[in-house]
PDB file of N, CA and C in Angstrom:
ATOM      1  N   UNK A   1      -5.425  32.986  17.475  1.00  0.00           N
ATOM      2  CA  UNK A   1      -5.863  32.303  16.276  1.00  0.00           C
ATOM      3  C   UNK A   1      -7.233  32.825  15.849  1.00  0.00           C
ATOM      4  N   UNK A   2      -7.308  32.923  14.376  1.00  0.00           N
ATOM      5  CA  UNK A   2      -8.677  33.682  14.049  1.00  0.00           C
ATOM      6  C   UNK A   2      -9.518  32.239  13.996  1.00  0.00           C
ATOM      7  N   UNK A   3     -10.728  32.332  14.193  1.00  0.00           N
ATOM      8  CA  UNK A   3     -11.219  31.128  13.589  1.00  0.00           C
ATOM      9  C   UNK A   3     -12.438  31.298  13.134  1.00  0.00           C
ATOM     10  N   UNK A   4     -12.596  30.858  12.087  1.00  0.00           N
ATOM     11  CA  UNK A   4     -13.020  30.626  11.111  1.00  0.00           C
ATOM     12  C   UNK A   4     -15.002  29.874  11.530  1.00  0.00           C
ATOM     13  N   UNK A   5     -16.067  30.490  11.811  1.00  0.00           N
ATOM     14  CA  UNK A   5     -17.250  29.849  11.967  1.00  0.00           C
ATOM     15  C   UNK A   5     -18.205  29.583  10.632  1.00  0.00           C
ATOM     16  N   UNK A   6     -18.947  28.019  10.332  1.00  0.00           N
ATOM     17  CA  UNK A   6     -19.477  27.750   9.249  1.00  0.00           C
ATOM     18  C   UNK A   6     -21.001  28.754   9.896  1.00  0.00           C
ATOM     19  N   UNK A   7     -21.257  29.295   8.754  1.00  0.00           N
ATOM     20  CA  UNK A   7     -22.915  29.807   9.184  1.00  0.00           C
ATOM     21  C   UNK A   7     -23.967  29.180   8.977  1.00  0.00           C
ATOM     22  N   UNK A   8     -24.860  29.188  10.186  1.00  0.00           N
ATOM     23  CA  UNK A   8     -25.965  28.196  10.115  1.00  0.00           C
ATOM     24  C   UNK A   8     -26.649  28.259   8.689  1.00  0.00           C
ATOM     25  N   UNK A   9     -26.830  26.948   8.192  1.00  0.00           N
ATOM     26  CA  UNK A   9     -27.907  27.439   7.309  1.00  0.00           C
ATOM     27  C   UNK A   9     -29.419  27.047   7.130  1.00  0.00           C
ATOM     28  N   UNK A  10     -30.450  28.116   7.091  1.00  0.00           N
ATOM     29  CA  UNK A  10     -31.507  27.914   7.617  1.00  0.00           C
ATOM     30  C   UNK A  10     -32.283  26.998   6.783  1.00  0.00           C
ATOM     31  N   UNK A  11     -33.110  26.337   7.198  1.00  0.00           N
ATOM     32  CA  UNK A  11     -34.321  24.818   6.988  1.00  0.00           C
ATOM     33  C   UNK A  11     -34.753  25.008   5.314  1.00  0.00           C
ATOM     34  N   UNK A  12     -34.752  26.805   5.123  1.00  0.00           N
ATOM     35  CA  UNK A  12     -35.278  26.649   4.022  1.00  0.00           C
ATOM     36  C   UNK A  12     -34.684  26.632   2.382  1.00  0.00           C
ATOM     37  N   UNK A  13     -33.194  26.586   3.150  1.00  0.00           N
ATOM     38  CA  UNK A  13     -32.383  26.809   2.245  1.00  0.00           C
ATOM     39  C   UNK A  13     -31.143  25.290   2.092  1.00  0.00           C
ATOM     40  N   UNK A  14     -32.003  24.718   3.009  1.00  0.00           N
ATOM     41  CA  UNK A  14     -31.215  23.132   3.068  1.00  0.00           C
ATOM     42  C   UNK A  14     -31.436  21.915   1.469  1.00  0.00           C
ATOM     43  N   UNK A  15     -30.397  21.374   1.321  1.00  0.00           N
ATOM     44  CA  UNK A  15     -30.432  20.349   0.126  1.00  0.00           C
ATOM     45  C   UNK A  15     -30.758  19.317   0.583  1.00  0.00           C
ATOM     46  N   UNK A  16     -31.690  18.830  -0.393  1.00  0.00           N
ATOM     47  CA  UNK A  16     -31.735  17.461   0.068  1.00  0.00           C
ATOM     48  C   UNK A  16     -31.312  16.384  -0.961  1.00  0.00           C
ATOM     49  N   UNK A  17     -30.961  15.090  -0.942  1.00  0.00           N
ATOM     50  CA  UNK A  17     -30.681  14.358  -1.794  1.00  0.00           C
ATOM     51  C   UNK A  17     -31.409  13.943  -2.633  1.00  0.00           C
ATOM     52  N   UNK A  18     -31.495  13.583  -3.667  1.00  0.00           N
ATOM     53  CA  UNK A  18     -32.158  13.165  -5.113  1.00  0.00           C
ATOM     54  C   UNK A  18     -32.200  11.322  -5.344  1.00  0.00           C
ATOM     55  N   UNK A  19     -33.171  10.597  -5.131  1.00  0.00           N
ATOM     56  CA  UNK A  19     -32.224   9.152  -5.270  1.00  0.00           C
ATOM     57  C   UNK A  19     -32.453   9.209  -6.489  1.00  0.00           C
ATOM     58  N   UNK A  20     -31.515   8.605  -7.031  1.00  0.00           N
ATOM     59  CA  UNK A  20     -31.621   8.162  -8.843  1.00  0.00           C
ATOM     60  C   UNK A  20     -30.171   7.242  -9.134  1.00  0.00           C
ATOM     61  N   UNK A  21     -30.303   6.462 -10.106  1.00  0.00           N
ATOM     62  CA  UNK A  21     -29.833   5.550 -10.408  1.00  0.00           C
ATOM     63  C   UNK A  21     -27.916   6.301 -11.493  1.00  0.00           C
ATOM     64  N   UNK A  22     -27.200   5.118 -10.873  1.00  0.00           N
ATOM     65  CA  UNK A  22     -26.035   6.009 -11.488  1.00  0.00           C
ATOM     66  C   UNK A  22     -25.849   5.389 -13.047  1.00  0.00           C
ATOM     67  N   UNK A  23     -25.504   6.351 -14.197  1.00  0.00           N
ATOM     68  CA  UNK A  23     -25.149   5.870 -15.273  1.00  0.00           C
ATOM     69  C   UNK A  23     -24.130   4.875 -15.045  1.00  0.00           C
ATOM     70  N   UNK A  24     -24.490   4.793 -16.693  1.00  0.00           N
ATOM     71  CA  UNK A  24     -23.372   3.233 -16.662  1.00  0.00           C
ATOM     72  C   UNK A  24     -21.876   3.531 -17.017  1.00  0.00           C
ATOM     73  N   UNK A  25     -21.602   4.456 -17.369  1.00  0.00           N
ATOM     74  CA  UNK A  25     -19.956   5.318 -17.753  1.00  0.00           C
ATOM     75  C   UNK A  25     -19.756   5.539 -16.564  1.00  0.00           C
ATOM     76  N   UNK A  26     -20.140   5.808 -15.802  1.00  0.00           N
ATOM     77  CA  UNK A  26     -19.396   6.254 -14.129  1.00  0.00           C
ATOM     78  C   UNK A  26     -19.624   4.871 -12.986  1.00  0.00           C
ATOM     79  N   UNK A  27     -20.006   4.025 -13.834  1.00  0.00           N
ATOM     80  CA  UNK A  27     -19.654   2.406 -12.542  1.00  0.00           C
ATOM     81  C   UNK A  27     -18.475   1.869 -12.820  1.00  0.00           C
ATOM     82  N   UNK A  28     -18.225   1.564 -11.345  1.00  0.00           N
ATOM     83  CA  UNK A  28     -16.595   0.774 -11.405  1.00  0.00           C
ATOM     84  C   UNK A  28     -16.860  -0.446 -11.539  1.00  0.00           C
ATOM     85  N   UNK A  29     -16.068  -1.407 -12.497  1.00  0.00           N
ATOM     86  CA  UNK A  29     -16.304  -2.558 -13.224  1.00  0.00           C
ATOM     87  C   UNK A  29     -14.529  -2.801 -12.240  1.00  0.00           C
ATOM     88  N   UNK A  30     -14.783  -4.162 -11.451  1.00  0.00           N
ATOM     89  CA  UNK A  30     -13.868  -4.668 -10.632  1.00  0.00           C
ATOM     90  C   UNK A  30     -13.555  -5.867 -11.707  1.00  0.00           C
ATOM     91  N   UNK A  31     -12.442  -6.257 -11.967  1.00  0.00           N
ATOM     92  CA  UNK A  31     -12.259  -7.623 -12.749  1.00  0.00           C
ATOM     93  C   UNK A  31     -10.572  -8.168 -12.149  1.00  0.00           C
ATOM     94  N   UNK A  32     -11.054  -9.145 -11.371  1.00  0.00           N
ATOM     95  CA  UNK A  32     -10.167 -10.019 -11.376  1.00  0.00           C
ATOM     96  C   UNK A  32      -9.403 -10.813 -11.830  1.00  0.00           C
ATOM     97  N   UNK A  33      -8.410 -11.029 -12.068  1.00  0.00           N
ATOM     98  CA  UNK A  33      -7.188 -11.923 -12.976  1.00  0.00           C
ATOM     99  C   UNK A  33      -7.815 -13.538 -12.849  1.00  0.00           C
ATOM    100  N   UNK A  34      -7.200 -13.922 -13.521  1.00  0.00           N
ATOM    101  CA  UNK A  34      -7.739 -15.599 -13.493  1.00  0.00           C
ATOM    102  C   UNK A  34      -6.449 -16.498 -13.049  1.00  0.00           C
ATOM    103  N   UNK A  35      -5.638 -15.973 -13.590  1.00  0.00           N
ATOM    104  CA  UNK A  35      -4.099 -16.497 -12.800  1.00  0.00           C
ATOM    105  C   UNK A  35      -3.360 -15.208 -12.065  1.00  0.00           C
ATOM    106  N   UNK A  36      -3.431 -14.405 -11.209  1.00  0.00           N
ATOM    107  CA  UNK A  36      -2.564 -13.317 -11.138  1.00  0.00           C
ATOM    108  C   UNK A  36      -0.993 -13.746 -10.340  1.00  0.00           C
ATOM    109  N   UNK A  37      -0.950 -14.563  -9.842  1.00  0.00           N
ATOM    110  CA  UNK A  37       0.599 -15.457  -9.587  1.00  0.00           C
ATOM    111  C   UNK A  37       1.152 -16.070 -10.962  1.00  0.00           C
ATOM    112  N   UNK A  38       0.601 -16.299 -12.201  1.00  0.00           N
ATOM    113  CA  UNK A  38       0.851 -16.880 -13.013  1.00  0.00           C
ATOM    114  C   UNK A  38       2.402 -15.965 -14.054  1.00  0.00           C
ATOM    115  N   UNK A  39       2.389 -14.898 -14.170  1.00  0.00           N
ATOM    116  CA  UNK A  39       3.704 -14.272 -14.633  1.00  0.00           C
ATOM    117  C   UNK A  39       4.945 -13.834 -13.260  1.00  0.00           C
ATOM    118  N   UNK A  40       4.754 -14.354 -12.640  1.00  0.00           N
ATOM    119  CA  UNK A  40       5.715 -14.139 -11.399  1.00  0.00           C
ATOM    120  C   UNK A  40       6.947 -14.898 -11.473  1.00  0.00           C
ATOM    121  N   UNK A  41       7.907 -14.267 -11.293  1.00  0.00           N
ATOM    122  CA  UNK A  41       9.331 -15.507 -11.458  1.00  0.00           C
ATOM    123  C   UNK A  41       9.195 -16.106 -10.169  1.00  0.00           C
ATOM    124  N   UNK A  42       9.578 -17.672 -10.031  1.00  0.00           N
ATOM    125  CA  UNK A  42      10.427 -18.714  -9.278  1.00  0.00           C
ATOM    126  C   UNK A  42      10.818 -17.987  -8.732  1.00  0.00           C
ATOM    127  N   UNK A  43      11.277 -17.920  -7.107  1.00  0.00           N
ATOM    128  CA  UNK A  43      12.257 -17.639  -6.324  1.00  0.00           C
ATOM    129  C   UNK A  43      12.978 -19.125  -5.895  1.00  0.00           C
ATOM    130  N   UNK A  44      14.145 -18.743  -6.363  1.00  0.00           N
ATOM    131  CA  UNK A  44      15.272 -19.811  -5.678  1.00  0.00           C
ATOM    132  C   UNK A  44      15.274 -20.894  -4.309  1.00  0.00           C
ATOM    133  N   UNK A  45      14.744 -20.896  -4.051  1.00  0.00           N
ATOM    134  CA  UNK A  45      14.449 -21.782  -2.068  1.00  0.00           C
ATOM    135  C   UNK A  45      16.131 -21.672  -1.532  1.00  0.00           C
ATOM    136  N   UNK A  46      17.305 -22.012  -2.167  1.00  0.00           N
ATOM    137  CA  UNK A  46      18.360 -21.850  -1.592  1.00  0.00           C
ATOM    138  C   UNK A  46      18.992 -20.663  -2.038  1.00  0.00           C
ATOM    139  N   UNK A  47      19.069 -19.528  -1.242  1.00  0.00           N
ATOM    140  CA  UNK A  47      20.057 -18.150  -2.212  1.00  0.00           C
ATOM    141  C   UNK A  47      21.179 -18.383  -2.039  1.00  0.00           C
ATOM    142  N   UNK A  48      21.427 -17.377  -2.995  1.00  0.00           N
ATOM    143  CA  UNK A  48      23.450 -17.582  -3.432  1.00  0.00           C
ATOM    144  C   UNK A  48      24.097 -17.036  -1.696  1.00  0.00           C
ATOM    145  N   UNK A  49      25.081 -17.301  -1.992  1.00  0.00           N
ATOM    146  CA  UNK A  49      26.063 -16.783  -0.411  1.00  0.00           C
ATOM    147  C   UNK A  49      26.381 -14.892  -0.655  1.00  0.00           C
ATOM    148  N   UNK A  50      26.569 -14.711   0.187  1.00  0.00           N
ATOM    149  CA  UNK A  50      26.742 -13.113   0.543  1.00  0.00           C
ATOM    150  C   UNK A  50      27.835 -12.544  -0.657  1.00  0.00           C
ATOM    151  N   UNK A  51      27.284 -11.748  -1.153  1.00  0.00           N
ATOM    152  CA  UNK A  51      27.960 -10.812  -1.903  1.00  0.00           C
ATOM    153  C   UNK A  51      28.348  -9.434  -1.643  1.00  0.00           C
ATOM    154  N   UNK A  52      29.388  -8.575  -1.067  1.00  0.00           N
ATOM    155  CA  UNK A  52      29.509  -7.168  -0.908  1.00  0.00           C
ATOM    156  C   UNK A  52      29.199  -6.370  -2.015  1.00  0.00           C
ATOM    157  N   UNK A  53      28.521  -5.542  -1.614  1.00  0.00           N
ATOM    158  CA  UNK A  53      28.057  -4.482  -2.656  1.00  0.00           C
ATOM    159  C   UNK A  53      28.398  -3.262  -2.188  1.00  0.00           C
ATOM    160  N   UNK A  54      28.387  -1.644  -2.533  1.00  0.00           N
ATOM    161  CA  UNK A  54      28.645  -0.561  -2.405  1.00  0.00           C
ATOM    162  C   UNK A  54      28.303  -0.288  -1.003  1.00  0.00           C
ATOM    163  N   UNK A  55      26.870  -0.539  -0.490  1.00  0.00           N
ATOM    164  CA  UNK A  55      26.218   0.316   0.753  1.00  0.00           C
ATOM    165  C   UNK A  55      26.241  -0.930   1.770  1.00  0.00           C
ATOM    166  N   UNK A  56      26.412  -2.441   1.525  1.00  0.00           N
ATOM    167  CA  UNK A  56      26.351  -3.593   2.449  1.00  0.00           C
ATOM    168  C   UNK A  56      27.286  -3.851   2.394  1.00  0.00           C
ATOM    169  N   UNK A  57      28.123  -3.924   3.113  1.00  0.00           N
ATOM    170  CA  UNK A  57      29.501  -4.751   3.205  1.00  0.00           C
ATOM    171  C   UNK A  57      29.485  -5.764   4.038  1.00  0.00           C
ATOM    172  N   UNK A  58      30.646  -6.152   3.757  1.00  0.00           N
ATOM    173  CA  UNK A  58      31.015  -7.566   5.018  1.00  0.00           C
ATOM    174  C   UNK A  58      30.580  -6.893   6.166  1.00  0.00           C
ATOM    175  N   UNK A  59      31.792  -5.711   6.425  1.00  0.00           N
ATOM    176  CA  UNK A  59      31.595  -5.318   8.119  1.00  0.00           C
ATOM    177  C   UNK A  59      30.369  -4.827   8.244  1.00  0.00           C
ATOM    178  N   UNK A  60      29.300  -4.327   7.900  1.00  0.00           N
ATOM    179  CA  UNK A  60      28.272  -4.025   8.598  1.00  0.00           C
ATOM    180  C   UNK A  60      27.577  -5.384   8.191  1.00  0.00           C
ATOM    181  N   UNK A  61      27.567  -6.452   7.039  1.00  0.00           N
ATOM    182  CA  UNK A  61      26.960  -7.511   7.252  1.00  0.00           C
ATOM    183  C   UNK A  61      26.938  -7.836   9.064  1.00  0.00           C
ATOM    184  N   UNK A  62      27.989  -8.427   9.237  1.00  0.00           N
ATOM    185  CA  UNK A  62      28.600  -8.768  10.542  1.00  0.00           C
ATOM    186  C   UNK A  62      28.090  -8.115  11.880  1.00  0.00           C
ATOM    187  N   UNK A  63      27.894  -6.575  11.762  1.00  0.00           N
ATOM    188  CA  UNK A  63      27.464  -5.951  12.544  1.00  0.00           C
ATOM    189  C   UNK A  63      25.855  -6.370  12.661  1.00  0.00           C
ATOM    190  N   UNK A  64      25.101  -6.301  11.770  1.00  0.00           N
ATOM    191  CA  UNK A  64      23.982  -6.658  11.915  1.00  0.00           C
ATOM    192  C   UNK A  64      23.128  -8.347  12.327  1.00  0.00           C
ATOM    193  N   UNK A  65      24.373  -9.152  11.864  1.00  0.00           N
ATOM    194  CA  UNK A  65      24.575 -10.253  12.470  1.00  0.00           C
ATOM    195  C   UNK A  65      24.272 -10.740  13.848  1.00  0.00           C
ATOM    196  N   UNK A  66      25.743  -9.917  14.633  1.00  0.00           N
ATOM    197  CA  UNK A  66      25.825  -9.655  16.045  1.00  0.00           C
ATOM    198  C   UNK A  66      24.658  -9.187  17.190  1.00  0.00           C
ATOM    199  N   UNK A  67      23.752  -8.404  16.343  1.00  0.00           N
ATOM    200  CA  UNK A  67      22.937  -7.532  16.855  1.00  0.00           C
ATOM    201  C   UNK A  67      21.129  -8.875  16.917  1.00  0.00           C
ATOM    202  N   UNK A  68      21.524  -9.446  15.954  1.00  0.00           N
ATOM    203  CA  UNK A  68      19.903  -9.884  15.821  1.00  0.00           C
ATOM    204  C   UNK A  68      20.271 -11.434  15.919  1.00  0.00           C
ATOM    205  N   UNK A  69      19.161 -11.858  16.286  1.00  0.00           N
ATOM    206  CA  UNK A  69      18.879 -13.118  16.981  1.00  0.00           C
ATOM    207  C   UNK A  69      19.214 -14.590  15.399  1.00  0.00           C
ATOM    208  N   UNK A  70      19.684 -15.384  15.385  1.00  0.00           N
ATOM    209  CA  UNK A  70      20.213 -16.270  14.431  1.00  0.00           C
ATOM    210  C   UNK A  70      19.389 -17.271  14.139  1.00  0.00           C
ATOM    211  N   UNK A  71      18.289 -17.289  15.017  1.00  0.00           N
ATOM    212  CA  UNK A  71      16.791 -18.346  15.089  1.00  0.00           C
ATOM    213  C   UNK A  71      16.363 -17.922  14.183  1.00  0.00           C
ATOM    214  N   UNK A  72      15.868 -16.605  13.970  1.00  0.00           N
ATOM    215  CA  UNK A  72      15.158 -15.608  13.013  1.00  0.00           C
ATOM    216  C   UNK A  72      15.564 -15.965  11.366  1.00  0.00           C
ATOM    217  N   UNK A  73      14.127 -16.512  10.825  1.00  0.00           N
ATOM    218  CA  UNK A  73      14.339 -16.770   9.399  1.00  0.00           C
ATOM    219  C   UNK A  73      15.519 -18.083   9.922  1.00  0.00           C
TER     220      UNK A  73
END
C-alpha cells in the first residue's frame, strides 16, 4: 500500500482563526410548530381483521404467528 504522508507545516506558515461575528443570512433560525400533532389522522384503537394481500398471506400470516410469542402487543 502506498501511503500517502500530510507534510509538516512549519509555525510560520500556520493559520490562525479570526473571531468575528457571523452575518445574519447565514444563521439558522430553528422554529417550532405550535401544534405539530395537530394535522395527523386518528388511528383506529381497534383495527380491521386480517386481510390477504399479494406479499402477506394467510400462510405466512400463520407462519409468523407460530414463531413469535402471542403476549407481544
Amino acid at each position: 500500500y502506498a501511503t500517502a504522508k500530510k507534510r509538516y507545516r512549519p509555525v510560520h506558515r500556520r493559520t490562525t482563526p479570526v473571531l468575528t461575528t457571523l452575518p445574519e443570512k447565514f444563521r439558522v433560525i430553528c422554529h417550532f410548530p405550535t401544534g405539530p400533532l395537530k394535522g395527523i389522522p386518528q388511528l383506529n384503537p381497534v383495527p380491521p381483521l386480517f386481510t390477504p394481500t399479494g406479499q402477506y398471506t394467510q400462510e405466512r400470516k400463520e407462519i409468523i404467528n407460530s414463531v413469535h410469542d402471542h403476549t407481544f402487543l
